[in-house]
C-alpha atoms as a PDB file:
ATOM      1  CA  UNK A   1     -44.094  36.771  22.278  1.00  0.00           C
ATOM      2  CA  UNK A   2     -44.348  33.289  23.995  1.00  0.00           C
ATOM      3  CA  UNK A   3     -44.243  30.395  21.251  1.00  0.00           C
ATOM      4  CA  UNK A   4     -46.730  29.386  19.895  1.00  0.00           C
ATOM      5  CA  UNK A   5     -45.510  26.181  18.434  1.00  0.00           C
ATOM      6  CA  UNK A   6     -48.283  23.099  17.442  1.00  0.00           C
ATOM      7  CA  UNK A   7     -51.037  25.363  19.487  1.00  0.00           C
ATOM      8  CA  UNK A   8     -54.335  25.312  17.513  1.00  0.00           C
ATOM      9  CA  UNK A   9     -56.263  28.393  16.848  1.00  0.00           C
ATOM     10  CA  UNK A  10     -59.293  29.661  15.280  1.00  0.00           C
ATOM     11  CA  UNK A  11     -57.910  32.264  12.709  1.00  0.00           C
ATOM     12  CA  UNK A  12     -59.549  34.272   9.915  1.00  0.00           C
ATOM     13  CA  UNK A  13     -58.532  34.170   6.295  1.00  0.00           C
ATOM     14  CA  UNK A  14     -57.569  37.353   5.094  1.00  0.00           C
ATOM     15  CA  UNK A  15     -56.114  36.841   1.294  1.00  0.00           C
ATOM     16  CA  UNK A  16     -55.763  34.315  -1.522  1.00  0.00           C
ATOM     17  CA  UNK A  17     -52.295  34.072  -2.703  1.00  0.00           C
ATOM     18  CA  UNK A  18     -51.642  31.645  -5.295  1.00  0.00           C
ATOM     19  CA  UNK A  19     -48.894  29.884  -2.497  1.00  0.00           C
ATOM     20  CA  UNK A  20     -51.461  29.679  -0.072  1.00  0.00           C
ATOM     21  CA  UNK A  21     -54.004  31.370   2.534  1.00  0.00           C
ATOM     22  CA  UNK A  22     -52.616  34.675   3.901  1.00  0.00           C
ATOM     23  CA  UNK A  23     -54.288  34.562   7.806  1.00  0.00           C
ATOM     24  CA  UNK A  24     -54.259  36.237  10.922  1.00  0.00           C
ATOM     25  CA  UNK A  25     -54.266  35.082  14.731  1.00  0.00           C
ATOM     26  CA  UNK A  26     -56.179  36.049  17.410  1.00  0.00           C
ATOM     27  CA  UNK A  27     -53.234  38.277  18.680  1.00  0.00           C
ATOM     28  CA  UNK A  28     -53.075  39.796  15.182  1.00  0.00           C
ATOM     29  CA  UNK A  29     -50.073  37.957  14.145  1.00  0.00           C
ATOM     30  CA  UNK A  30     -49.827  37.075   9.980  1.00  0.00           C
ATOM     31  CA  UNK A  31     -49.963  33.801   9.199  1.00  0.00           C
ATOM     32  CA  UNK A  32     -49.374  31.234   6.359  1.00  0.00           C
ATOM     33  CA  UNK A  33     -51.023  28.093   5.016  1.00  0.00           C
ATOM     34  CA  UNK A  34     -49.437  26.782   2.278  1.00  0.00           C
ATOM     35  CA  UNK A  35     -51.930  25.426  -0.189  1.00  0.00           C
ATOM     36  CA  UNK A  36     -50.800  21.444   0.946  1.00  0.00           C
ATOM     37  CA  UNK A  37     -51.911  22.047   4.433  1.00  0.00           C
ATOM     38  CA  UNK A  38     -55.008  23.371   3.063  1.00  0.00           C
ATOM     39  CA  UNK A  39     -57.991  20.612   3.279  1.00  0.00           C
ATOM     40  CA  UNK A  40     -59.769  22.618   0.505  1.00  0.00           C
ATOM     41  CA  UNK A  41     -57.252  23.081  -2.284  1.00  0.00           C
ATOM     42  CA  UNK A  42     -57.243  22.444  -4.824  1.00  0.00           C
ATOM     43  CA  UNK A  43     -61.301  21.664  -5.586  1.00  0.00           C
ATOM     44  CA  UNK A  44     -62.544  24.187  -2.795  1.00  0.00           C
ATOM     45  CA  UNK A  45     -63.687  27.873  -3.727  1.00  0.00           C
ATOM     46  CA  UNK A  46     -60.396  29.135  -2.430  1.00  0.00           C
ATOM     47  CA  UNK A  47     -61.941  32.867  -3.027  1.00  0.00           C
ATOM     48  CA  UNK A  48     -65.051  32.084  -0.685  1.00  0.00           C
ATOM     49  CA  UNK A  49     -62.255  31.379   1.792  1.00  0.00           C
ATOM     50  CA  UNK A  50     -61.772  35.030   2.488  1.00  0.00           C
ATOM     51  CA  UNK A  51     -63.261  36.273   5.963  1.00  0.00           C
ATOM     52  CA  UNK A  52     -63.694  32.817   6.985  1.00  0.00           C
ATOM     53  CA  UNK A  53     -62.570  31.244  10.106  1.00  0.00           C
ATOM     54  CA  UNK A  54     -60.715  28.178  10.018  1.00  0.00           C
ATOM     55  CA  UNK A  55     -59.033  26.069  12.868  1.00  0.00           C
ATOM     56  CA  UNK A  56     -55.659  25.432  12.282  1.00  0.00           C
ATOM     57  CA  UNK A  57     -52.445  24.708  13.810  1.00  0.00           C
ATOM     58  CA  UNK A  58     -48.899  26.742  13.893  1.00  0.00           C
ATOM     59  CA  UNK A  59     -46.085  24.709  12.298  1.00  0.00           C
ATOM     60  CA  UNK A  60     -43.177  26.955  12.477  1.00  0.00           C
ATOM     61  CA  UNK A  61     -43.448  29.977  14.569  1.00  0.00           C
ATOM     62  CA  UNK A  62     -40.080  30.921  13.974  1.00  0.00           C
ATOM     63  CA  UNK A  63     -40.932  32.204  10.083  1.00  0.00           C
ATOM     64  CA  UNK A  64     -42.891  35.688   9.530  1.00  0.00           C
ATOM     65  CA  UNK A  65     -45.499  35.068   8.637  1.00  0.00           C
ATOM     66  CA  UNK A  66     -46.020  32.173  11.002  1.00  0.00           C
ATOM     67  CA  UNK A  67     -46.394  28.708   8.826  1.00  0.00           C
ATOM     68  CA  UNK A  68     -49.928  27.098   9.689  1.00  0.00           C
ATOM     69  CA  UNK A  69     -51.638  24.067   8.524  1.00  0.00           C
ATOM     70  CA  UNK A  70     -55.509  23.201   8.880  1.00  0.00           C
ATOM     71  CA  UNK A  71     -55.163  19.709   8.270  1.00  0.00           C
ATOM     72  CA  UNK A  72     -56.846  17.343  10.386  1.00  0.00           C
ATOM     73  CA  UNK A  73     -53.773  15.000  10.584  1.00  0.00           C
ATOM     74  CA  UNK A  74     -51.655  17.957  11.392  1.00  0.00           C
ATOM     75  CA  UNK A  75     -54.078  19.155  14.109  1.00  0.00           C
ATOM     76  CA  UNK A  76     -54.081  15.739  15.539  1.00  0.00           C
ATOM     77  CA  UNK A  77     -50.205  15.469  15.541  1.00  0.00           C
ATOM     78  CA  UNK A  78     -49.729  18.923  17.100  1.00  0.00           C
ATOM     79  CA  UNK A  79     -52.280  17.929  20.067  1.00  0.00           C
ATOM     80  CA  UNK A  80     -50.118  14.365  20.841  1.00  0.00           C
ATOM     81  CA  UNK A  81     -46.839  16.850  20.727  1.00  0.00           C
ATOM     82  CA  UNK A  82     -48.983  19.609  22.972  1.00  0.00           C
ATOM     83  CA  UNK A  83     -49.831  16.733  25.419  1.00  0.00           C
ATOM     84  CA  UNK A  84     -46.000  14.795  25.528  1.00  0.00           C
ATOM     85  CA  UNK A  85     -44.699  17.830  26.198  1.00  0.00           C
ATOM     86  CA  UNK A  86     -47.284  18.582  28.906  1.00  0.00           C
ATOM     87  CA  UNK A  87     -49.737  21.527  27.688  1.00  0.00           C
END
């Protein structure tokens, strides 16, 4: 599988842990977000989550499942790193 390091992708929440959001990519690879790179922890209705799709970025594509983060400032730094490294 190519990496898929600081790209951003629209992904669908699949599970509440109490860690974090279980998720899935578009290619049907298992994700992670932690609950701090989750914009809506902790005062969000983390259960109304589930089936949702959220836009998020992949942190560390070398873990299974794949660490993600749906933080604005994340996105944003992923996007500068996407663009210095020229994609």
């Amino acid at each position: 599988m190519p990496s898929t390091l600081h790209q951003a992708y629209d992904i669908r929440v699949l599970a509440i842990r109490p860690w974090g959001l279980d998720v899935v990519l578009p290619d049907g690879t298992a994700g992670l977000i932690d609950n701090a790179k989750d914009p809506n922890w902790p005062d969000g209705d983390q259960e109304a989550a589930v089936g949702t799709v959220v836009r998020a970025v992949v942190l560390d594509d070398e873990r299974d499942p794949v660490r993600m983060s749906a933080l604005d400032s994340d996105r944003v730094i992923a996007r500068a790193l996407r663009e210095a490294a020229g994609g």
